[in-house]
PDB file of N, CA and C in Angstrom:
ATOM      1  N   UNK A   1     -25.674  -1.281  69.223  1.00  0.00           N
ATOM      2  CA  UNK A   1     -24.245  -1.297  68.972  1.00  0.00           C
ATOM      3  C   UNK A   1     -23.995  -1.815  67.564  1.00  0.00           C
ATOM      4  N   UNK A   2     -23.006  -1.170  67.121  1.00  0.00           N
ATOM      5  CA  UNK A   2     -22.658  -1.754  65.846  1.00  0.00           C
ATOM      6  C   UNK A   2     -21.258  -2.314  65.324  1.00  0.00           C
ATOM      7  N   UNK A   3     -20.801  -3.391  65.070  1.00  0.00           N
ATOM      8  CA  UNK A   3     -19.795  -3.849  65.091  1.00  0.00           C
ATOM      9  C   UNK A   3     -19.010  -4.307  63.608  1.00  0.00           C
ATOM     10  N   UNK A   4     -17.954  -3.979  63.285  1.00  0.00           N
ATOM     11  CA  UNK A   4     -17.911  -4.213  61.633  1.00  0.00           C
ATOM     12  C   UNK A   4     -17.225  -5.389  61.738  1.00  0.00           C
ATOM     13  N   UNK A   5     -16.970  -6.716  60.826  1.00  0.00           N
ATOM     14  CA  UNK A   5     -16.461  -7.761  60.798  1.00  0.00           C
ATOM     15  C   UNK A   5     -15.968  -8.260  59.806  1.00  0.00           C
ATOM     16  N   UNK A   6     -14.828  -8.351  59.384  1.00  0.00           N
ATOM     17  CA  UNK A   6     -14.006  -8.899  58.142  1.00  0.00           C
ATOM     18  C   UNK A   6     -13.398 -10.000  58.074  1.00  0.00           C
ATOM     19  N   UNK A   7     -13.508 -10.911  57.579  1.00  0.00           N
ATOM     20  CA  UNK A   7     -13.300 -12.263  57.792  1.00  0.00           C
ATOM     21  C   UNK A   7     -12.170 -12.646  56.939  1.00  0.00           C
ATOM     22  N   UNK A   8     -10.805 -13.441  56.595  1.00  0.00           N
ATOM     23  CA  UNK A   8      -9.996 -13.600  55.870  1.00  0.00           C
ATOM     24  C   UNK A   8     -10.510 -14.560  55.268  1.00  0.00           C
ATOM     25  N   UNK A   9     -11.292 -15.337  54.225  1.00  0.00           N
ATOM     26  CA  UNK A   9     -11.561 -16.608  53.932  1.00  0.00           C
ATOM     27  C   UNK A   9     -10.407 -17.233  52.906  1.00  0.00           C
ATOM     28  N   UNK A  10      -9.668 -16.584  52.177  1.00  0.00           N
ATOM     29  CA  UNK A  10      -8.879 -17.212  51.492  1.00  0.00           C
ATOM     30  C   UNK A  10      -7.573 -15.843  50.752  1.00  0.00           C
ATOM     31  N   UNK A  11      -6.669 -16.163  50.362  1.00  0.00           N
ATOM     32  CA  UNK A  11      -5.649 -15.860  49.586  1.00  0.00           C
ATOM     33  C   UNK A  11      -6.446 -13.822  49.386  1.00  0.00           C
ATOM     34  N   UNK A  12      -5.820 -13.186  49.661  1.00  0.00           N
ATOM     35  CA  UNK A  12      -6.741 -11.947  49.055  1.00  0.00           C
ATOM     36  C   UNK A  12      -8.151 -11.720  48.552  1.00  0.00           C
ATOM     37  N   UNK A  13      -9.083 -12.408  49.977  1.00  0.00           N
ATOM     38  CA  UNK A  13     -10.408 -12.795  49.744  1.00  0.00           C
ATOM     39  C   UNK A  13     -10.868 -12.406  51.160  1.00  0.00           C
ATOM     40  N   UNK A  14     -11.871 -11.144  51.337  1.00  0.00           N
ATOM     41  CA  UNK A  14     -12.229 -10.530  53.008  1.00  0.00           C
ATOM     42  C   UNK A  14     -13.660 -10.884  52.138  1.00  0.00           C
ATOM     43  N   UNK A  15     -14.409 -11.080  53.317  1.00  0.00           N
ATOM     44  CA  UNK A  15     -15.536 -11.054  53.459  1.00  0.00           C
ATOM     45  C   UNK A  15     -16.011  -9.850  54.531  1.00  0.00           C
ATOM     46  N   UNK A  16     -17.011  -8.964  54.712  1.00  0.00           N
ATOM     47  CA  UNK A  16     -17.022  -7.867  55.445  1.00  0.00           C
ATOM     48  C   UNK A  16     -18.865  -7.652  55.415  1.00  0.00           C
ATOM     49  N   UNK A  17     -18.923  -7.775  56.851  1.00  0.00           N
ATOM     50  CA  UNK A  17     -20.211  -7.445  57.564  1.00  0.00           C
ATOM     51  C   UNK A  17     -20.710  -6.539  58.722  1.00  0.00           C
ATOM     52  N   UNK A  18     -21.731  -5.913  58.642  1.00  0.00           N
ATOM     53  CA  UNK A  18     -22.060  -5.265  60.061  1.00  0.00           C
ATOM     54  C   UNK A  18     -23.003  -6.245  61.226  1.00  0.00           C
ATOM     55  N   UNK A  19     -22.694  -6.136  62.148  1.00  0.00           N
ATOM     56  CA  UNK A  19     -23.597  -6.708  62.974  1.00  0.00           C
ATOM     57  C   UNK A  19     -24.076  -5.780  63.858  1.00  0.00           C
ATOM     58  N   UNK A  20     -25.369  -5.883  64.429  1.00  0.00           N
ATOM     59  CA  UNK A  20     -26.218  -5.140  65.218  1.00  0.00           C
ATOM     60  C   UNK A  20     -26.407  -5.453  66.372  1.00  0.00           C
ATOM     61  N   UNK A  21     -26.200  -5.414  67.334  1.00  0.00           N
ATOM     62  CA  UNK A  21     -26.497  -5.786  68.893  1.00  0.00           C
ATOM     63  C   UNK A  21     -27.061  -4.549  69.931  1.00  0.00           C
ATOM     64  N   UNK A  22     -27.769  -5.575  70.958  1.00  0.00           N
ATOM     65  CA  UNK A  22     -28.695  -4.325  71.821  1.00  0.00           C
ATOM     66  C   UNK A  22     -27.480  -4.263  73.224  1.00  0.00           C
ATOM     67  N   UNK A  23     -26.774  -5.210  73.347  1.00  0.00           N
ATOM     68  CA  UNK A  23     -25.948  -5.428  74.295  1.00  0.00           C
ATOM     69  C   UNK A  23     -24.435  -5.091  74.102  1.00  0.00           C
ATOM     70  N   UNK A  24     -23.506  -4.901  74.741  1.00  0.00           N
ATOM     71  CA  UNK A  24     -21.833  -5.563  74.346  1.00  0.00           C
ATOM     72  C   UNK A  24     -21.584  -7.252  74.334  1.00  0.00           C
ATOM     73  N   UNK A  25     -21.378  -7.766  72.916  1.00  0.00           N
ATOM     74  CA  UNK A  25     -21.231  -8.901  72.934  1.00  0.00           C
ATOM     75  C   UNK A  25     -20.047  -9.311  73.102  1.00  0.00           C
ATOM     76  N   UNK A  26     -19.260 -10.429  72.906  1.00  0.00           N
ATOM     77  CA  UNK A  26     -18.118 -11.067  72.987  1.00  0.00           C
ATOM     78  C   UNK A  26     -17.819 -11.317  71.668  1.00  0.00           C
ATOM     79  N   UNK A  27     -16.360 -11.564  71.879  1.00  0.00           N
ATOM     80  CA  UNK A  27     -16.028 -11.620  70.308  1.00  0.00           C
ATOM     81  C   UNK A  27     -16.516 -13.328  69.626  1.00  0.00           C
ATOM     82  N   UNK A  28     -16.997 -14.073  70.473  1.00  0.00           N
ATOM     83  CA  UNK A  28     -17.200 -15.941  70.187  1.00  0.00           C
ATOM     84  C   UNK A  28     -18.750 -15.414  69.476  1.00  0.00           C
ATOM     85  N   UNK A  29     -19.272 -14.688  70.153  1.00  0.00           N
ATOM     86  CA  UNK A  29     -20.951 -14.032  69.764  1.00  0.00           C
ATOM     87  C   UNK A  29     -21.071 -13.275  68.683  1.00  0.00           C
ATOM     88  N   UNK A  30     -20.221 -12.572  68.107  1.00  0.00           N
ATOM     89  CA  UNK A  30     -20.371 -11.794  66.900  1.00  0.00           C
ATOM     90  C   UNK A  30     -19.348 -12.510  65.893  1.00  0.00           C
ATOM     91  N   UNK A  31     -19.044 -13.504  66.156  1.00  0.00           N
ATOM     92  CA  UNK A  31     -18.031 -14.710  65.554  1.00  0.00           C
ATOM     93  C   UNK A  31     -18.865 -15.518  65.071  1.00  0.00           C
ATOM     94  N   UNK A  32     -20.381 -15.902  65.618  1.00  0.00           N
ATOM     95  CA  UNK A  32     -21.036 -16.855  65.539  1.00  0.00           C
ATOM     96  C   UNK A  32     -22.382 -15.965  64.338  1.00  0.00           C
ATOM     97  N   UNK A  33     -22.434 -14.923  64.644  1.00  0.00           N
ATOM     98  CA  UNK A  33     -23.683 -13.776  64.050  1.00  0.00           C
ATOM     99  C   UNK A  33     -22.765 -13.557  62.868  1.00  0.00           C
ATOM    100  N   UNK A  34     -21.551 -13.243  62.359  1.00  0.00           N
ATOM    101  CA  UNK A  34     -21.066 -12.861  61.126  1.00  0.00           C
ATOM    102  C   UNK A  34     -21.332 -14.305  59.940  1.00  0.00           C
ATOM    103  N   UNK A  35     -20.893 -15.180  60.783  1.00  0.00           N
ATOM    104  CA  UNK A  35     -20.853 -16.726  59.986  1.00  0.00           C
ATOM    105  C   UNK A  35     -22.281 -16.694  59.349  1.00  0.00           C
ATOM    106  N   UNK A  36     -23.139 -17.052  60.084  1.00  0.00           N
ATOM    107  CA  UNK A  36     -24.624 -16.705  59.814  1.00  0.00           C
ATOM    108  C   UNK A  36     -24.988 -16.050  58.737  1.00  0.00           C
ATOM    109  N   UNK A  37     -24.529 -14.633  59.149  1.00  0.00           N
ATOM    110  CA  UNK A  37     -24.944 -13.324  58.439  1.00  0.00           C
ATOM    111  C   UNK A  37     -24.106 -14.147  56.433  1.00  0.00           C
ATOM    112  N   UNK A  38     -22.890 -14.212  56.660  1.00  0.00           N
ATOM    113  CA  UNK A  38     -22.480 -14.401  55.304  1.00  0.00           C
ATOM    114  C   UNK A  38     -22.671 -15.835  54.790  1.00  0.00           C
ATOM    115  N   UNK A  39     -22.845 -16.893  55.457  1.00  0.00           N
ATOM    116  CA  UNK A  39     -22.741 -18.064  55.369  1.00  0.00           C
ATOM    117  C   UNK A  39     -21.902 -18.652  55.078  1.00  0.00           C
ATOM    118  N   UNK A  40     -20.714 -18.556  56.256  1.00  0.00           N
ATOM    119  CA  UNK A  40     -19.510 -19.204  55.751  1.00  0.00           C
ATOM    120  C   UNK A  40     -19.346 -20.395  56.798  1.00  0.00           C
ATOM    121  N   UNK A  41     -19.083 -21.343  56.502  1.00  0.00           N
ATOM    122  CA  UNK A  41     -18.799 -22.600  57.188  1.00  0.00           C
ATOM    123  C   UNK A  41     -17.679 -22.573  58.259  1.00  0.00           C
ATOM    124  N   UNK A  42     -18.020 -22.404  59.703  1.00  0.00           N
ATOM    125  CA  UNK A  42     -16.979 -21.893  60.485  1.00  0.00           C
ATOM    126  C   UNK A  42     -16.148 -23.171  60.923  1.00  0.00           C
ATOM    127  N   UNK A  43     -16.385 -24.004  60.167  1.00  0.00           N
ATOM    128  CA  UNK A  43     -15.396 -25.563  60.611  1.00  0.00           C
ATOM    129  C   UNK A  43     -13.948 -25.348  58.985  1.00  0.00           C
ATOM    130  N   UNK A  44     -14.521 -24.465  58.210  1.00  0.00           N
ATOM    131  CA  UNK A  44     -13.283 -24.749  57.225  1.00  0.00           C
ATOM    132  C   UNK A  44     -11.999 -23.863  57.357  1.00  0.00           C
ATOM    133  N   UNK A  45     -12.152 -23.536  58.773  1.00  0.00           N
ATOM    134  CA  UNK A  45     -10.657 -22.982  58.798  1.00  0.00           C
ATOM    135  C   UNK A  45     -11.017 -22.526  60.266  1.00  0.00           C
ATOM    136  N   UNK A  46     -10.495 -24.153  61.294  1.00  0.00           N
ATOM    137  CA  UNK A  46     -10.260 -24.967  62.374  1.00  0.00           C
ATOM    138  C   UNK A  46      -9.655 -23.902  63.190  1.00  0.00           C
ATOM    139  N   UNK A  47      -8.810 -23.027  62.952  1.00  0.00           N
ATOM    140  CA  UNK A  47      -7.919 -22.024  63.974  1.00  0.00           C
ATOM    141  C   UNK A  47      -8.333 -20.832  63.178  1.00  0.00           C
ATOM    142  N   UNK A  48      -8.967 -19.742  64.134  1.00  0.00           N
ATOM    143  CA  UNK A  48      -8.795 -18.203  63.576  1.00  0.00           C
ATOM    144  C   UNK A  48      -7.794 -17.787  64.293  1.00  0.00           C
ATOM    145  N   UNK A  49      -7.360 -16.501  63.966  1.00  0.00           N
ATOM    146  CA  UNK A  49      -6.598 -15.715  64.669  1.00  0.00           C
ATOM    147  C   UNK A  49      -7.626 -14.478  64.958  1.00  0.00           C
ATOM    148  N   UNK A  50      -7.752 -13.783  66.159  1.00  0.00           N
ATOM    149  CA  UNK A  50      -8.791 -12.730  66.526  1.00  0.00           C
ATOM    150  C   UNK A  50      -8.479 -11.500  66.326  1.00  0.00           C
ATOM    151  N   UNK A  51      -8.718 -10.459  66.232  1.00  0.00           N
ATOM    152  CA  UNK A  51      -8.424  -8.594  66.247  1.00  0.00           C
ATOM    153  C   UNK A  51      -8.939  -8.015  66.127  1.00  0.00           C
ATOM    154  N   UNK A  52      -8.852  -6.796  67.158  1.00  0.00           N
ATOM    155  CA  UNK A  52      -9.741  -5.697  67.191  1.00  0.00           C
ATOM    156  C   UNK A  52      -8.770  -4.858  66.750  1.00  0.00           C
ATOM    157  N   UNK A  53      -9.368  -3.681  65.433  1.00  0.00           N
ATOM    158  CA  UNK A  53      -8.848  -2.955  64.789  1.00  0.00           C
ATOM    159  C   UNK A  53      -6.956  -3.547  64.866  1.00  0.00           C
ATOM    160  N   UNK A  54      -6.671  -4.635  64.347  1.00  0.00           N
ATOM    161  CA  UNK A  54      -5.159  -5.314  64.586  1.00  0.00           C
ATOM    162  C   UNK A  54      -4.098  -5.649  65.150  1.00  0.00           C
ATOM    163  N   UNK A  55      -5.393  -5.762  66.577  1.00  0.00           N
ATOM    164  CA  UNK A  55      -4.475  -5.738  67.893  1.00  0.00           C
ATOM    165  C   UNK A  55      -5.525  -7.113  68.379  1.00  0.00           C
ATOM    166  N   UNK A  56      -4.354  -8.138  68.461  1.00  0.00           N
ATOM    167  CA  UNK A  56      -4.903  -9.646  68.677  1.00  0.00           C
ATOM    168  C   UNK A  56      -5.549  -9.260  70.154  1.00  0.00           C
ATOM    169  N   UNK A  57      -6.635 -10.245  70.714  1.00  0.00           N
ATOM    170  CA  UNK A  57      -7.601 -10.136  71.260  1.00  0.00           C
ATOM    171  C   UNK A  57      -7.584 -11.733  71.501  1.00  0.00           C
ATOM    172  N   UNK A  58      -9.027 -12.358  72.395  1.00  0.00           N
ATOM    173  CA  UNK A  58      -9.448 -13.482  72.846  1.00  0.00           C
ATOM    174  C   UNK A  58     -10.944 -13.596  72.481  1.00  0.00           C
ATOM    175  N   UNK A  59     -10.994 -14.877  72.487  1.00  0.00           N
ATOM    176  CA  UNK A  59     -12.909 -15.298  71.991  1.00  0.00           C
ATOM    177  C   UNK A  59     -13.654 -14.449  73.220  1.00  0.00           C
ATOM    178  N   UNK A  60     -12.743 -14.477  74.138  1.00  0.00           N
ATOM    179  CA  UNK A  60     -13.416 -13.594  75.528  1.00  0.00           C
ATOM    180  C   UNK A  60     -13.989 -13.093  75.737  1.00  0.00           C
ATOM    181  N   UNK A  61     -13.419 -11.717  74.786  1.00  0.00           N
ATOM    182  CA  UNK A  61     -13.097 -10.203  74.869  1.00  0.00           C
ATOM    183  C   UNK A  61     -14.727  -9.743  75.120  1.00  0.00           C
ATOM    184  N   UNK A  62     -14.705  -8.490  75.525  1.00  0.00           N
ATOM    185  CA  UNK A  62     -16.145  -7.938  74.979  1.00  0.00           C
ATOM    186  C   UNK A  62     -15.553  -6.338  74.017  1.00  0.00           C
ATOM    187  N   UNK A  63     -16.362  -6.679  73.001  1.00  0.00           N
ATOM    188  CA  UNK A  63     -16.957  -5.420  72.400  1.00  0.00           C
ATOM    189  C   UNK A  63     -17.274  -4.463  72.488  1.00  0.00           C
ATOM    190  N   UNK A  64     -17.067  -3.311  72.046  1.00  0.00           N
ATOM    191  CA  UNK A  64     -17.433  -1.731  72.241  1.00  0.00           C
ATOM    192  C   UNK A  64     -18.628  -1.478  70.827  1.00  0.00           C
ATOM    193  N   UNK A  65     -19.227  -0.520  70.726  1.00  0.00           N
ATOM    194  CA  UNK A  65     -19.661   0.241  70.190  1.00  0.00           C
ATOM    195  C   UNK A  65     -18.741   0.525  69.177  1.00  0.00           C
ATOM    196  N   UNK A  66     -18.654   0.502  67.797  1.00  0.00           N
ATOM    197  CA  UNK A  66     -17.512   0.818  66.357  1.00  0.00           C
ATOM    198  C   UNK A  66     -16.680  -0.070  66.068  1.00  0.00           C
ATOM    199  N   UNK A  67     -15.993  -1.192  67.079  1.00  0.00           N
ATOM    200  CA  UNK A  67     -15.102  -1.821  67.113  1.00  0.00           C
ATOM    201  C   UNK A  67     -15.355  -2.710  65.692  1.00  0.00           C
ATOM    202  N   UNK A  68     -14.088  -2.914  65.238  1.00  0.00           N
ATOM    203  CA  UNK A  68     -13.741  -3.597  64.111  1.00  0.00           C
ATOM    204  C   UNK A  68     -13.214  -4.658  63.918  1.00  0.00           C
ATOM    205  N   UNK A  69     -14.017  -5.904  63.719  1.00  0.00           N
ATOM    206  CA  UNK A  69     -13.516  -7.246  64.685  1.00  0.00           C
ATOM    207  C   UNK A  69     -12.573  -8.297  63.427  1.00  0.00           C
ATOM    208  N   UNK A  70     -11.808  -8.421  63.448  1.00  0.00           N
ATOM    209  CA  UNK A  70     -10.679  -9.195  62.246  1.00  0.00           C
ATOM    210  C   UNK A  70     -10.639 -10.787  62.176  1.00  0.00           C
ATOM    211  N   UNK A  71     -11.335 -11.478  61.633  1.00  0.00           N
ATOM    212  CA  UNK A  71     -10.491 -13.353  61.859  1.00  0.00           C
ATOM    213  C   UNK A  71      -9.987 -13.289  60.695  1.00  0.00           C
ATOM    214  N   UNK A  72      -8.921 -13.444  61.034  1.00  0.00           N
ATOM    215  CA  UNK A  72      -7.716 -13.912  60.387  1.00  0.00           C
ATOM    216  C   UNK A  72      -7.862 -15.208  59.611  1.00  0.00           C
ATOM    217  N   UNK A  73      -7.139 -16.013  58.765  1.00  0.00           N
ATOM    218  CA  UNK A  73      -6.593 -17.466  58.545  1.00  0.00           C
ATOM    219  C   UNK A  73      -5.422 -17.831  59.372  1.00  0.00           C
ATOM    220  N   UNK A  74      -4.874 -18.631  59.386  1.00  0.00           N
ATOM    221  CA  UNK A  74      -3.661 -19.450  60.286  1.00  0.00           C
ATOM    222  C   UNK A  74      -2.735 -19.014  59.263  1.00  0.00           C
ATOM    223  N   UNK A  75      -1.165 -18.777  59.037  1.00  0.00           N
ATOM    224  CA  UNK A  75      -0.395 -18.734  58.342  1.00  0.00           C
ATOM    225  C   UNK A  75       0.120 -19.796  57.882  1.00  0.00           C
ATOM    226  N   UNK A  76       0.663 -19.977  56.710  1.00  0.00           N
ATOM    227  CA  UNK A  76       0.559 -21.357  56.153  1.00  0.00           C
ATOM    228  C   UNK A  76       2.442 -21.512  56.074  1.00  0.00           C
ATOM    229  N   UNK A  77       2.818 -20.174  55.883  1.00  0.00           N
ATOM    230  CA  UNK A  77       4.195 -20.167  55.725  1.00  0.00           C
ATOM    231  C   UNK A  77       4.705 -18.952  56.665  1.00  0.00           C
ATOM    232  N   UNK A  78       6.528 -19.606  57.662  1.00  0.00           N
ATOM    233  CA  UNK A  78       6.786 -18.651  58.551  1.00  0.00           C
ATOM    234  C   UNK A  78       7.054 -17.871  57.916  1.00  0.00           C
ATOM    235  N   UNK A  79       7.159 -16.002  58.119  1.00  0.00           N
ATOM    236  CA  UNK A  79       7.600 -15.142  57.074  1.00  0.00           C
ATOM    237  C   UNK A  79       8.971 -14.769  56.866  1.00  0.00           C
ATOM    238  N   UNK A  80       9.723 -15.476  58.132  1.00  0.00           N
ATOM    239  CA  UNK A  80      11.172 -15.546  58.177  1.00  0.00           C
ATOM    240  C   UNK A  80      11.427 -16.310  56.646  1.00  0.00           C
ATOM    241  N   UNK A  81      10.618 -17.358  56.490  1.00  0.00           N
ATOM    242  CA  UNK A  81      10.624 -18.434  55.985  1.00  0.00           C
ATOM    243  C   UNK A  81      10.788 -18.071  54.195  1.00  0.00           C
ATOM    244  N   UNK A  82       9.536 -17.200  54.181  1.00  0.00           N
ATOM    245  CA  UNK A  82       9.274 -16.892  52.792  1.00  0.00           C
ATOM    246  C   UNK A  82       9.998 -16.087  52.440  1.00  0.00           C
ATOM    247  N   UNK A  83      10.482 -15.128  53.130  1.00  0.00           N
ATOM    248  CA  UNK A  83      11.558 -13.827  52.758  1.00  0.00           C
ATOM    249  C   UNK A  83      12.933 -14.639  52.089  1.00  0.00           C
ATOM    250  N   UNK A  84      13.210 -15.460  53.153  1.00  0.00           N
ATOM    251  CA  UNK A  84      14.444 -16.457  52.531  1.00  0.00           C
ATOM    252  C   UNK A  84      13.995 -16.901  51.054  1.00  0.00           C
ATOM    253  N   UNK A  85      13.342 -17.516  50.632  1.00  0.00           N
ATOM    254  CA  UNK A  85      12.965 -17.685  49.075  1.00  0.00           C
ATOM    255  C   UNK A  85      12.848 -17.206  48.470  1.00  0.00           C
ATOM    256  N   UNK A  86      12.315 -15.930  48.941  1.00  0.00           N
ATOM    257  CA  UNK A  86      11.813 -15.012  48.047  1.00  0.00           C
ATOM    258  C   UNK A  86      13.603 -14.529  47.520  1.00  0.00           C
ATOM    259  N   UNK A  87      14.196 -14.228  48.353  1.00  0.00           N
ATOM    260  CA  UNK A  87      15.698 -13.784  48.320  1.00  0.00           C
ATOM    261  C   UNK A  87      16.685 -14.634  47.333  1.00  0.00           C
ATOM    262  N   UNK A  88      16.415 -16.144  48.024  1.00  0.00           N
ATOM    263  CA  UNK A  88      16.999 -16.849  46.889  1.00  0.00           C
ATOM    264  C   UNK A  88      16.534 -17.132  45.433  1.00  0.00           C
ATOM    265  N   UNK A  89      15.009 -16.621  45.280  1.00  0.00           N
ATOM    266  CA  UNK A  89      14.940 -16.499  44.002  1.00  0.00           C
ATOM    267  C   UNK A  89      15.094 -15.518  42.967  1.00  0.00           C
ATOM    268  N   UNK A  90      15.084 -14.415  43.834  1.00  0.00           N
ATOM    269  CA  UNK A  90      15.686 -12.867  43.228  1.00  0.00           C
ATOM    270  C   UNK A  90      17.085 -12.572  43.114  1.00  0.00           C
ATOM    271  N   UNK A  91      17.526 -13.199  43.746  1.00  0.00           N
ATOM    272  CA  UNK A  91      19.202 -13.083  43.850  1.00  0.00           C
ATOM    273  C   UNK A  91      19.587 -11.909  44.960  1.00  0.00           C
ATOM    274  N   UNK A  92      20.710 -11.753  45.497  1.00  0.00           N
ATOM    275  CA  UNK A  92      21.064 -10.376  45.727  1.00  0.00           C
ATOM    276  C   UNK A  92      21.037  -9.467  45.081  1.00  0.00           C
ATOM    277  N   UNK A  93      21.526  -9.327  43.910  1.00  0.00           N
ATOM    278  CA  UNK A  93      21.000  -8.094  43.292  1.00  0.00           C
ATOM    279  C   UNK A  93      20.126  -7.468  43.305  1.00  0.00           C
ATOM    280  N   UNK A  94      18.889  -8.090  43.076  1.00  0.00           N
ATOM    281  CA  UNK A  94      17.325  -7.443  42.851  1.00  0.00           C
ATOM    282  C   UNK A  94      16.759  -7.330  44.108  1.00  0.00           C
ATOM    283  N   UNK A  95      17.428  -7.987  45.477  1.00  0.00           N
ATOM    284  CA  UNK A  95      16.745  -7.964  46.870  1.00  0.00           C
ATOM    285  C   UNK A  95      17.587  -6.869  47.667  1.00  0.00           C
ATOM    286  N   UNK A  96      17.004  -6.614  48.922  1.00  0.00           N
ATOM    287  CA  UNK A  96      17.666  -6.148  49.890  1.00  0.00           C
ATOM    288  C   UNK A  96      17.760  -4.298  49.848  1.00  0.00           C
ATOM    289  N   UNK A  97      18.407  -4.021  50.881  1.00  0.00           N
ATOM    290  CA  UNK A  97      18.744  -2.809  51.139  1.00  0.00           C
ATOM    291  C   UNK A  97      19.192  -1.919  50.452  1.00  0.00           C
ATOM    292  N   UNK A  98      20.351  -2.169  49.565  1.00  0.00           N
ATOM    293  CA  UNK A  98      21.185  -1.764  48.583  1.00  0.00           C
ATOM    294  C   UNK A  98      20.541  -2.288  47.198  1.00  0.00           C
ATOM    295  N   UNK A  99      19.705  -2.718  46.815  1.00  0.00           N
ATOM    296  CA  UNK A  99      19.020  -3.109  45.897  1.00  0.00           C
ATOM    297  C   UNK A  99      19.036  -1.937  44.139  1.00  0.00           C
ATOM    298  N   UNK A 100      18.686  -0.900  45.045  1.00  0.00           N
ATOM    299  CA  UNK A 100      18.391   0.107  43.764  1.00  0.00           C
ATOM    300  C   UNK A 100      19.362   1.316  44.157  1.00  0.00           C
ATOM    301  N   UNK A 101      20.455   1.365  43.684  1.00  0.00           N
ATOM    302  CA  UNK A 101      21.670   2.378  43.927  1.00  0.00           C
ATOM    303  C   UNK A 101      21.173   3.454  43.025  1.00  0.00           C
ATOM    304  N   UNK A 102      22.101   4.621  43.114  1.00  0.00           N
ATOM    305  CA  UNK A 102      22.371   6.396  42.519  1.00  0.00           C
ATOM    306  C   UNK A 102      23.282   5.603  41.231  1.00  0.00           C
ATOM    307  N   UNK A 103      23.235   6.097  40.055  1.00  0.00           N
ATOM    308  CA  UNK A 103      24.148   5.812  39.013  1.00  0.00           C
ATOM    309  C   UNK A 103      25.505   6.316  39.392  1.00  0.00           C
ATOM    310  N   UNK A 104      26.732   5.810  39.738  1.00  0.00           N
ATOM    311  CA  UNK A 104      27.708   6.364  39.832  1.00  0.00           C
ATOM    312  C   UNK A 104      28.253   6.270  41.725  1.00  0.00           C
ATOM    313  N   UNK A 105      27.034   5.723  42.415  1.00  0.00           N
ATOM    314  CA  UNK A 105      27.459   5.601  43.832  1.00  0.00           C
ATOM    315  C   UNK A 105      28.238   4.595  44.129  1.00  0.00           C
ATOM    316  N   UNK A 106      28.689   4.027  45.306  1.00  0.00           N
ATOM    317  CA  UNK A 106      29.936   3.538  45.459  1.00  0.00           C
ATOM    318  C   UNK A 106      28.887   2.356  46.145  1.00  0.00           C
ATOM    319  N   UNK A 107      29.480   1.068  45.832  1.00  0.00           N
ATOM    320  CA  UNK A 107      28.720  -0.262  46.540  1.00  0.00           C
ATOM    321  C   UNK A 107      28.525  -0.439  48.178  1.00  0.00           C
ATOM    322  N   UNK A 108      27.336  -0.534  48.550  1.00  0.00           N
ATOM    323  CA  UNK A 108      27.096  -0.468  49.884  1.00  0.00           C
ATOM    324  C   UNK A 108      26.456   0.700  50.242  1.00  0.00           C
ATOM    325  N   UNK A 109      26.490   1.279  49.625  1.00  0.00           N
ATOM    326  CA  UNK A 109      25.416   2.749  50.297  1.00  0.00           C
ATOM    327  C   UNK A 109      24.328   3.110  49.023  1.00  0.00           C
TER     328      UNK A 109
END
């Protein structure tokens, strides 16, 4: 079986491995074989988030044959959260729906 594994380690930073198994493993088992494989310290980021091809999952789970296994990082900021800033630092003008009008269109559409 072959399983692909991409790891989030930091800010726009994947790490990406294959793993080989004779069995269907669990996702805690090819969690433990990727770390290995790249040597990443699986204590520096305390909470993963799990996914198969981007559909959250459990350390549980078992594995298929192709499956594409995702750990995530924890989110550091809510995105409700950041959109609001992001908004108040762009202003209305430059944000939102109505953002980029037709020369000559009428406000709001």
């Amino acid at each position: 079986m072959k399983i692909e594994v991409l790891i989030s380690v930091g800010p726009r930073h994947v790490l990406a491995t294959v793993v080989h198994t004779e069995q269907a493993p669990t996702v805690a088992e090819v969690q433990a074989t990727a770390f290995a494989q790249l040597d990443v310290d699986p204590l520096a980021q305390a909470v993963w988030a799990y996914a198969v091809w981007g559909k959250r999952t459990e350390l549980t789970a078992t594995l298929h044959d192709g499956d594409r296994l995702e750990l995530c990082r924890p989110l550091t900021v809510d995105p409700k959260e950041a959109r609001r800033l992001r908004f108040n630092q762009q202003g209305s003008r430059a944000a939102g729906l109505f953002a980029k009008r037709r020369q000559g269109a009428k406000a709001g559409y």
